[in-house]
PDB file of N, CA and C in Angstrom:
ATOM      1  N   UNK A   1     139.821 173.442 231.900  1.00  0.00           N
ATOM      2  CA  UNK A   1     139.298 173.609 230.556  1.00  0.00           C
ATOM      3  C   UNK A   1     138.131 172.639 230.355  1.00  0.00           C
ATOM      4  N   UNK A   2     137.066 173.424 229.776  1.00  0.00           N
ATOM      5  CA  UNK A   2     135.737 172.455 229.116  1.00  0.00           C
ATOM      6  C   UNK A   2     135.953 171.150 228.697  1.00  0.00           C
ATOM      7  N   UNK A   3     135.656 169.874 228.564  1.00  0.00           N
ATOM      8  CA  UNK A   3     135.685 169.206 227.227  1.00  0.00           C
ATOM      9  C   UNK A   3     134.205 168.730 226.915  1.00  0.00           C
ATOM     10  N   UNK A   4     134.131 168.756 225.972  1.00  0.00           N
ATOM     11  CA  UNK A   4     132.253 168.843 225.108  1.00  0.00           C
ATOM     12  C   UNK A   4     132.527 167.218 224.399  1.00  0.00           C
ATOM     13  N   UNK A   5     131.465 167.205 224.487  1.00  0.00           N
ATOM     14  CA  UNK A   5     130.611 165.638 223.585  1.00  0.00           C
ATOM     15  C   UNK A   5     130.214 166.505 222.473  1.00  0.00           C
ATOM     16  N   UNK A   6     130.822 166.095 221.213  1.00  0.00           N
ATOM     17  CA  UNK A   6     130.379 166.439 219.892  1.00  0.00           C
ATOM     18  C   UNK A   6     129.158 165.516 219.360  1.00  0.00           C
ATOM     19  N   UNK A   7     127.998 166.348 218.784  1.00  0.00           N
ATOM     20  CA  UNK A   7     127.480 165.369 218.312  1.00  0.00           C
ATOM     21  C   UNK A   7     126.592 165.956 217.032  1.00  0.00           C
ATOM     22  N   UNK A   8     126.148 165.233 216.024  1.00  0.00           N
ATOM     23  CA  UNK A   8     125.510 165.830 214.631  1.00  0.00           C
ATOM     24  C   UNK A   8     123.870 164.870 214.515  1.00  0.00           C
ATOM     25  N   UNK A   9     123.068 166.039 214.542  1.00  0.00           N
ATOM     26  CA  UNK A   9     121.473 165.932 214.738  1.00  0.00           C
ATOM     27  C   UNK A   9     121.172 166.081 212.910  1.00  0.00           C
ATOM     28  N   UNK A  10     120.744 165.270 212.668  1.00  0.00           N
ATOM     29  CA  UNK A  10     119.739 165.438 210.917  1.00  0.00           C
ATOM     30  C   UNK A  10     118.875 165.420 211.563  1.00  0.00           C
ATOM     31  N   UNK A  11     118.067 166.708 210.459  1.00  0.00           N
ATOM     32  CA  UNK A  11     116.258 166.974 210.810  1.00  0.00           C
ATOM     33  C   UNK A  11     115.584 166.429 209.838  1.00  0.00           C
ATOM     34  N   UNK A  12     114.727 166.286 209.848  1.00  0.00           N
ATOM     35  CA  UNK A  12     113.346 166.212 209.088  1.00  0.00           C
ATOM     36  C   UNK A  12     112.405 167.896 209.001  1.00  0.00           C
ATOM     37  N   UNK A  13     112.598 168.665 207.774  1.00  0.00           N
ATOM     38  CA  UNK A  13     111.928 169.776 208.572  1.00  0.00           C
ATOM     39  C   UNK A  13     110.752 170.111 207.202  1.00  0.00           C
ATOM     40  N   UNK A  14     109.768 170.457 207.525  1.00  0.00           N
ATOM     41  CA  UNK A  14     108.402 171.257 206.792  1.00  0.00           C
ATOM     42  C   UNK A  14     109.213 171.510 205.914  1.00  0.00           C
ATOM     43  N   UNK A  15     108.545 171.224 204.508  1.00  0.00           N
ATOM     44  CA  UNK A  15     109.297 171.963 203.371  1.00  0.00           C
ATOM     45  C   UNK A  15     108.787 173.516 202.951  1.00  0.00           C
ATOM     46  N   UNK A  16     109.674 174.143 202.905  1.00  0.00           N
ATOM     47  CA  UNK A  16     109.964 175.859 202.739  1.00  0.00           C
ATOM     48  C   UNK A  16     109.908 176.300 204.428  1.00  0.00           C
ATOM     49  N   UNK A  17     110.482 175.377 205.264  1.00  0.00           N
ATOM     50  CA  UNK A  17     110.552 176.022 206.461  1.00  0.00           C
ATOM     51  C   UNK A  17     111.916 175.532 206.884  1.00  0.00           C
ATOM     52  N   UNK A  18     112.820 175.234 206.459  1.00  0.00           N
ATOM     53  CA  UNK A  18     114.652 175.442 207.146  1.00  0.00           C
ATOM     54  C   UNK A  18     115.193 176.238 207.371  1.00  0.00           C
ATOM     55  N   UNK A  19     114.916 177.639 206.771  1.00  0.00           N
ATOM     56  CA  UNK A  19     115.915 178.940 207.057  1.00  0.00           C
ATOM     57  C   UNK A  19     115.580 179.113 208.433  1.00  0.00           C
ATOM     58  N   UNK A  20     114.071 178.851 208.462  1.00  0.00           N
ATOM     59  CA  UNK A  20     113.482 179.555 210.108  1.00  0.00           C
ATOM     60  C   UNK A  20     113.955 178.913 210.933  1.00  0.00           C
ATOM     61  N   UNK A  21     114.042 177.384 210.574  1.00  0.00           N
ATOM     62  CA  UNK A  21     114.413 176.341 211.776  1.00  0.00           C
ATOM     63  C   UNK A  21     115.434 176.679 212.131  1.00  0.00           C
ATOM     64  N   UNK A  22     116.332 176.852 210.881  1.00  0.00           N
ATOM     65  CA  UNK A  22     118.077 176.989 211.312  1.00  0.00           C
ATOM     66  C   UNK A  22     118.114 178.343 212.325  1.00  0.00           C
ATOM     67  N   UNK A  23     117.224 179.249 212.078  1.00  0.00           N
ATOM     68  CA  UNK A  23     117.676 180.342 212.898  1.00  0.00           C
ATOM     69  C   UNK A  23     116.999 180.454 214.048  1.00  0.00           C
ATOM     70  N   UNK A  24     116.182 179.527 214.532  1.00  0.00           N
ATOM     71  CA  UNK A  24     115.795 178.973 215.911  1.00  0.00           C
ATOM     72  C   UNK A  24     116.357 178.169 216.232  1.00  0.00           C
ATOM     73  N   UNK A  25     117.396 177.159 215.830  1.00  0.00           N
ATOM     74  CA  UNK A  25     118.519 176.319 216.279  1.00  0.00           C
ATOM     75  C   UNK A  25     119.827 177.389 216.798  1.00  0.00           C
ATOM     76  N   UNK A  26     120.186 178.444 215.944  1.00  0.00           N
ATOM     77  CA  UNK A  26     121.393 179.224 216.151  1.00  0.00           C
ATOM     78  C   UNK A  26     121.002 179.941 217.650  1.00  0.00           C
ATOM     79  N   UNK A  27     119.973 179.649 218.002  1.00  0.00           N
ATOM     80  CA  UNK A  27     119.490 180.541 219.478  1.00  0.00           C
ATOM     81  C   UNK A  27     119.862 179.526 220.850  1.00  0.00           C
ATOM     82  N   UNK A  28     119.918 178.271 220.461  1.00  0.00           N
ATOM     83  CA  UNK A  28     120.252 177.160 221.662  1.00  0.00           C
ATOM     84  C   UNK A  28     122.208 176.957 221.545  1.00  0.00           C
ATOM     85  N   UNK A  29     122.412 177.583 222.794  1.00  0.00           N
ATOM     86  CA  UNK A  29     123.911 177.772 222.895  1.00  0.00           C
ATOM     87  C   UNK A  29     124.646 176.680 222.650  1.00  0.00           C
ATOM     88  N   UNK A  30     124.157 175.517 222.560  1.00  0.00           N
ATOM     89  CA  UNK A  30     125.041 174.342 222.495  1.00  0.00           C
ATOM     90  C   UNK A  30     124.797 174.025 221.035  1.00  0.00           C
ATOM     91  N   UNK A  31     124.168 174.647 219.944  1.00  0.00           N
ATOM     92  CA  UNK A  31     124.213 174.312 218.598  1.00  0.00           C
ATOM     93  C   UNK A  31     125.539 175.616 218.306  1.00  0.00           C
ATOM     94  N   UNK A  32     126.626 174.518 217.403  1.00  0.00           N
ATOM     95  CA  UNK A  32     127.358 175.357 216.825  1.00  0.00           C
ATOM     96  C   UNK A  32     127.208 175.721 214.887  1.00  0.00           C
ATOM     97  N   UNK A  33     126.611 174.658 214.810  1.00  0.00           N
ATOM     98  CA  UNK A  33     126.460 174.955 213.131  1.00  0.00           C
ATOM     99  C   UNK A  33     125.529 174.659 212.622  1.00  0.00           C
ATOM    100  N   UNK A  34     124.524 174.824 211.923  1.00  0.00           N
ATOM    101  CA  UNK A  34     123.359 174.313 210.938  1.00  0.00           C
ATOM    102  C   UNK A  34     123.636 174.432 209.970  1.00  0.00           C
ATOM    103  N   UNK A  35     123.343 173.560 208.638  1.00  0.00           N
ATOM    104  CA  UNK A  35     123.391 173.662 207.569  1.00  0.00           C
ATOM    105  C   UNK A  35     122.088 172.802 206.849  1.00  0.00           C
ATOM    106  N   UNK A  36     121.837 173.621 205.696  1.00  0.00           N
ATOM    107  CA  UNK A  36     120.753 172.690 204.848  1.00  0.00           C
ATOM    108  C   UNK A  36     121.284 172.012 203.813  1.00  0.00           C
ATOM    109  N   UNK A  37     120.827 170.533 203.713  1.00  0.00           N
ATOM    110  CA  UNK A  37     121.501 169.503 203.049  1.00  0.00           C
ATOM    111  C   UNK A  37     120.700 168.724 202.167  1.00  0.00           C
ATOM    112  N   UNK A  38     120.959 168.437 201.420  1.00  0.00           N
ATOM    113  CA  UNK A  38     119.933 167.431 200.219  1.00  0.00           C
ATOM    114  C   UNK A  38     120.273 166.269 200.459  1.00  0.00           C
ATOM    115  N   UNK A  39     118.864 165.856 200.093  1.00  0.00           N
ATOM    116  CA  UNK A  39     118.962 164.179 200.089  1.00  0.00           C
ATOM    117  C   UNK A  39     117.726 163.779 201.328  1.00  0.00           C
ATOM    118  N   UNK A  40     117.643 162.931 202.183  1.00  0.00           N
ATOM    119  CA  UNK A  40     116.595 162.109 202.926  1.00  0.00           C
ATOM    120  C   UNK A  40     116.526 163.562 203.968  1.00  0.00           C
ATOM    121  N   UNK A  41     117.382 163.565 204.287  1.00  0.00           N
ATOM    122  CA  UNK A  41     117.468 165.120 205.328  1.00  0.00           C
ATOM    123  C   UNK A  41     117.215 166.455 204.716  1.00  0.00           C
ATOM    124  N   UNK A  42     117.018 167.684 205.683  1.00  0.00           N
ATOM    125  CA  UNK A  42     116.843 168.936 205.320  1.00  0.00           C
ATOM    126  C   UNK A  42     118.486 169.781 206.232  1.00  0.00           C
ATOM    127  N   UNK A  43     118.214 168.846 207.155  1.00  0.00           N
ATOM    128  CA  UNK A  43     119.056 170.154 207.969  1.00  0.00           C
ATOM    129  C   UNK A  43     120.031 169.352 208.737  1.00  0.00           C
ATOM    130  N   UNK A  44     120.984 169.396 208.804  1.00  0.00           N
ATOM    131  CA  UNK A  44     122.333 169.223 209.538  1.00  0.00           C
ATOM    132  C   UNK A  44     122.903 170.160 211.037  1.00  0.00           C
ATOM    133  N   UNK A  45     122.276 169.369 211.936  1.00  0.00           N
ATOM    134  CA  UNK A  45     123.637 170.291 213.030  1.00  0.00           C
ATOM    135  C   UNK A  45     123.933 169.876 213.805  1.00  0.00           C
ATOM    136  N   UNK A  46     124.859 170.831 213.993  1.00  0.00           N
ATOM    137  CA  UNK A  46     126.502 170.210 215.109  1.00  0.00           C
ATOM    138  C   UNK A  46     126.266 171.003 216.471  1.00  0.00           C
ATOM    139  N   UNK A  47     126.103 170.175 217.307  1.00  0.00           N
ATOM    140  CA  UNK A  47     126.003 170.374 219.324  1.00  0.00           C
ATOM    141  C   UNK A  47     127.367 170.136 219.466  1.00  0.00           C
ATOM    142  N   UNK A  48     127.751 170.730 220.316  1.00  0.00           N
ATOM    143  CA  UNK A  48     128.718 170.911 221.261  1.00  0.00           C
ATOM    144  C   UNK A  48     128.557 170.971 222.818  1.00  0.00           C
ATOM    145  N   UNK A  49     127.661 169.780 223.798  1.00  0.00           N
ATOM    146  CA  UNK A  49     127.718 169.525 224.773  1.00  0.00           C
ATOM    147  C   UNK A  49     128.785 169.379 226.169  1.00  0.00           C
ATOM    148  N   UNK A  50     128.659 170.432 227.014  1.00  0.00           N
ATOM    149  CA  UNK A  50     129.710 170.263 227.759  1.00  0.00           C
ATOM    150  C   UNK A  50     129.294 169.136 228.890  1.00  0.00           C
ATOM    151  N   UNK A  51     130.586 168.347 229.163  1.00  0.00           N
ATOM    152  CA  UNK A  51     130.710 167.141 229.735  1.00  0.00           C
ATOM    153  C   UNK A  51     130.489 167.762 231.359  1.00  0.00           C
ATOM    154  N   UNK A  52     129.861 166.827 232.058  1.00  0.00           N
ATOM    155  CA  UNK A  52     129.631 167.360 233.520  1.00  0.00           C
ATOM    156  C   UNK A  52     129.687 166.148 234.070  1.00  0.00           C
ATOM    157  N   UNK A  53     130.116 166.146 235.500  1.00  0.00           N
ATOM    158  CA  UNK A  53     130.389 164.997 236.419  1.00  0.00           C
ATOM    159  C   UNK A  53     129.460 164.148 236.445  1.00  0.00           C
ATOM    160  N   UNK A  54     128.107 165.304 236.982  1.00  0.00           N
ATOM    161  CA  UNK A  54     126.844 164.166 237.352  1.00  0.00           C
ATOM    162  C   UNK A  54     125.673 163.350 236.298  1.00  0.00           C
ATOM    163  N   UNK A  55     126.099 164.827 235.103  1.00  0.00           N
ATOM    164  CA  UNK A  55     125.145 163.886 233.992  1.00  0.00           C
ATOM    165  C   UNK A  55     125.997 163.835 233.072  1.00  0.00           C
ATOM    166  N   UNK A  56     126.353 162.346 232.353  1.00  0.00           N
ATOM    167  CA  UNK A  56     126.357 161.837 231.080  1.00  0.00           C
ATOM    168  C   UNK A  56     126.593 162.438 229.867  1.00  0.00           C
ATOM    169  N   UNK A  57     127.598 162.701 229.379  1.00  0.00           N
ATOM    170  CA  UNK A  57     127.449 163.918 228.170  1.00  0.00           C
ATOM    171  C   UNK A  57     126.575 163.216 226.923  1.00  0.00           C
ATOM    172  N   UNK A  58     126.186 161.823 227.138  1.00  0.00           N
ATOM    173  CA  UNK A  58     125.424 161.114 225.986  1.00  0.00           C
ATOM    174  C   UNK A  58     123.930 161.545 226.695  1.00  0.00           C
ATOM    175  N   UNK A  59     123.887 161.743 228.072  1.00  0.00           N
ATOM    176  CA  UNK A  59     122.371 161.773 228.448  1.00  0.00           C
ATOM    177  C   UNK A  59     122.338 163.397 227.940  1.00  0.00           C
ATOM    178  N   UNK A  60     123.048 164.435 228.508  1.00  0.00           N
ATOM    179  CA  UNK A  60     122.854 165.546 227.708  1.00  0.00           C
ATOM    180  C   UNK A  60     122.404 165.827 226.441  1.00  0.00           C
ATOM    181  N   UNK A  61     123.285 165.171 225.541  1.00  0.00           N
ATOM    182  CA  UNK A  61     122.943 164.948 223.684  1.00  0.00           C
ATOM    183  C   UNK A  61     121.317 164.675 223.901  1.00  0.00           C
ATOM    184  N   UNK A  62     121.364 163.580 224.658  1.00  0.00           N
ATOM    185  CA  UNK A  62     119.732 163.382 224.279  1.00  0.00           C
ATOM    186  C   UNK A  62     118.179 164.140 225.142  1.00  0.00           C
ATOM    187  N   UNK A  63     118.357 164.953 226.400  1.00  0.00           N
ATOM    188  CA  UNK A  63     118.075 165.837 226.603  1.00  0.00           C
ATOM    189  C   UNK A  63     117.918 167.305 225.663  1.00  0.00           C
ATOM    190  N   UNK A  64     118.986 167.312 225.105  1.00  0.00           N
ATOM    191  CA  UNK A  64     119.025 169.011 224.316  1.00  0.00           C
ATOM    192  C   UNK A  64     118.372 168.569 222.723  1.00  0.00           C
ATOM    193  N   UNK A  65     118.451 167.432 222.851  1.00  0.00           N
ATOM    194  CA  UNK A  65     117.604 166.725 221.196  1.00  0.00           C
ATOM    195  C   UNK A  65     115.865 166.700 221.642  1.00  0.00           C
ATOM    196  N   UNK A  66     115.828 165.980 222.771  1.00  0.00           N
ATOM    197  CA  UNK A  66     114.540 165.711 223.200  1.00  0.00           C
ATOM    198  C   UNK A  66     113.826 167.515 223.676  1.00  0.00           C
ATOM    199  N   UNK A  67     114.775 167.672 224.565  1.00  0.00           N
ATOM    200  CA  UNK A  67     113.632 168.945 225.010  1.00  0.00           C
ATOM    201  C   UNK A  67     114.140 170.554 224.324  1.00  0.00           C
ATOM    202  N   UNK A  68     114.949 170.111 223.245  1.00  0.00           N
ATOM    203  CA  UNK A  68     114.836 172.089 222.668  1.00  0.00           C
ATOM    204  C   UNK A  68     115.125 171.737 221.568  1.00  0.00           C
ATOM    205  N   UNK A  69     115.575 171.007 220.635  1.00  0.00           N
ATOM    206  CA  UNK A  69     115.386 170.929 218.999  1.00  0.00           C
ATOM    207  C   UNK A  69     114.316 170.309 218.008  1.00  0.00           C
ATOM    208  N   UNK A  70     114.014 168.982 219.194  1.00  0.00           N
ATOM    209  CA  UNK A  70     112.346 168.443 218.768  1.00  0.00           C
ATOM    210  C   UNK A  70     111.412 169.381 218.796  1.00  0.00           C
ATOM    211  N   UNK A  71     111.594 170.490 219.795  1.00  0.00           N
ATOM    212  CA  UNK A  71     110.111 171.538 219.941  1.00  0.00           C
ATOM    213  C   UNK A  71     110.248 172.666 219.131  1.00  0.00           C
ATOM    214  N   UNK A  72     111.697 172.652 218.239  1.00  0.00           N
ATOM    215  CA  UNK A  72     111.747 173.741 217.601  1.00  0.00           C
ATOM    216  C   UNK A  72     110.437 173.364 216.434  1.00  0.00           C
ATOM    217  N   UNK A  73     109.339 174.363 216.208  1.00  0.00           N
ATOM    218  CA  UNK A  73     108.288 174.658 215.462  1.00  0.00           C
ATOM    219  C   UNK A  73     108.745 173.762 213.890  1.00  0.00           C
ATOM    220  N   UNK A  74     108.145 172.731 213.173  1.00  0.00           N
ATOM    221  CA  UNK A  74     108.613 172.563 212.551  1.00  0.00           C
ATOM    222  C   UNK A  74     109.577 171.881 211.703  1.00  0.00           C
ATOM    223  N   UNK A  75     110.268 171.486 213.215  1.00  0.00           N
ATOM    224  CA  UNK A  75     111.214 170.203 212.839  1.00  0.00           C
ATOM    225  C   UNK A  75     110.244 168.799 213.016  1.00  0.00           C
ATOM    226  N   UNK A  76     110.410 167.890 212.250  1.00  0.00           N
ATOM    227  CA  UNK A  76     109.442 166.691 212.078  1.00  0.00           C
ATOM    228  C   UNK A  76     109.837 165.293 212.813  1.00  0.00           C
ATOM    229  N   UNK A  77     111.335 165.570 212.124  1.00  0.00           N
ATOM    230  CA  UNK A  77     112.081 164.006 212.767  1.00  0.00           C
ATOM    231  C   UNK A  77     113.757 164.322 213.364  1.00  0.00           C
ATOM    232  N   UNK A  78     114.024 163.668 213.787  1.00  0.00           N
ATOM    233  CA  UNK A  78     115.463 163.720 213.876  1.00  0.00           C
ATOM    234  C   UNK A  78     116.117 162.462 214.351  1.00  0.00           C
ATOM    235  N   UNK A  79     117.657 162.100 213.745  1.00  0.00           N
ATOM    236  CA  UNK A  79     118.458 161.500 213.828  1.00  0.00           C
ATOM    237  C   UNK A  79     119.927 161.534 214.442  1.00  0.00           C
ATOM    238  N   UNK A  80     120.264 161.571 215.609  1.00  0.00           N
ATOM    239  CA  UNK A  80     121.246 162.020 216.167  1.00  0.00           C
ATOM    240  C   UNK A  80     122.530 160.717 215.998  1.00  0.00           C
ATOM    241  N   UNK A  81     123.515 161.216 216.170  1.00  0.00           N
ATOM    242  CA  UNK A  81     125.233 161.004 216.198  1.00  0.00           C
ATOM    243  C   UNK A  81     126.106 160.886 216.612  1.00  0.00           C
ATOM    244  N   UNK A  82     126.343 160.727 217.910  1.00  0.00           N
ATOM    245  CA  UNK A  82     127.272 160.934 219.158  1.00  0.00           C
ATOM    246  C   UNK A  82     128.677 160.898 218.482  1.00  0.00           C
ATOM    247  N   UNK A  83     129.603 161.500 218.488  1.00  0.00           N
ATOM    248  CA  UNK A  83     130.713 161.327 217.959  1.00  0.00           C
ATOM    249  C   UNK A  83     131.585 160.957 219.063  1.00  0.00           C
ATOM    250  N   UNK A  84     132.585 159.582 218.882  1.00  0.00           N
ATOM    251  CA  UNK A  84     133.150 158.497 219.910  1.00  0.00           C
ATOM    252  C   UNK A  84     134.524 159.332 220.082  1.00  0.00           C
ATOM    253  N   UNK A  85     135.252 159.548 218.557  1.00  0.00           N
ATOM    254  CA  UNK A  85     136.361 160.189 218.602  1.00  0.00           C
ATOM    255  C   UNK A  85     136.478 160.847 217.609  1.00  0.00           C
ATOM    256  N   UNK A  86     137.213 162.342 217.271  1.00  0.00           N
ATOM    257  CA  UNK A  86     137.286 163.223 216.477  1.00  0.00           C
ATOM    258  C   UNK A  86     138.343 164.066 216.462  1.00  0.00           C
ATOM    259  N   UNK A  87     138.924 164.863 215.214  1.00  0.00           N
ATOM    260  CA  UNK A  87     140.306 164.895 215.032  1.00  0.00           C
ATOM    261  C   UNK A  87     139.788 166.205 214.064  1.00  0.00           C
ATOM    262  N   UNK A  88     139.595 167.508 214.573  1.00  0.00           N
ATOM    263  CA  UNK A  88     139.581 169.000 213.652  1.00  0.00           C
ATOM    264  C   UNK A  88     141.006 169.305 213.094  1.00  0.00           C
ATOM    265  N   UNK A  89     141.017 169.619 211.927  1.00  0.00           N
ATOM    266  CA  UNK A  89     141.686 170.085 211.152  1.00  0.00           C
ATOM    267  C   UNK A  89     141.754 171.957 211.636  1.00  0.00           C
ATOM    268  N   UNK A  90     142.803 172.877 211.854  1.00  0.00           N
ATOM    269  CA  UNK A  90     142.493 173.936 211.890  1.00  0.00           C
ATOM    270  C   UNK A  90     143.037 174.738 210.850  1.00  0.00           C
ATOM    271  N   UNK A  91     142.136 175.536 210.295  1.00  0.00           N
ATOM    272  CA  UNK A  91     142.945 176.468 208.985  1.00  0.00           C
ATOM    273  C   UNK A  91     144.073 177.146 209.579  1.00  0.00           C
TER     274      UNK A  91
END
């Protein structure tokens, strides 16, 4: 069985341009959720990185931040999250 490095990216994105971003984020398989959020941020999302022997699931996080969500058109800044330990609730 998989186990993934969770981690939560805040954007910085063009204002009147988040719907687009979010739906060029929903296209990179390791984003599971976007959401648009008020306050210093626009956009919220949750990676789900799968852990691999030879690379780092923290070097991954910052690979899939650096080379496919920074180039998404639009996004300005970002702030990433590594999550250490985590505990889902399931409905």
């Amino acid at each position: 069985m998989p186990v993934y490095q969770r981690a939560f990216v805040l954007l910085k994105v063009t204002p009147g341009h988040e719907e687009g971003v979010i739906e060029s984020l929903m296209k990179i398989p390791e984003v599971t959720e976007a959401h648009i959020v008020p306050g210093d941020w626009d956009v919220l999302v949750v990676l789900n990185a799968q852990k691999e022997v030879l690379v780092p699931s923290d070097e991954k996080v910052y690979r899939l931040v650096m080379n496919k969500i920074q180039k998404v058109k639009h996004v300005e800044d970002t702030n990433t999250m590594v999550s250490q330990f985590s505990r889902i609730k399931q409905a």
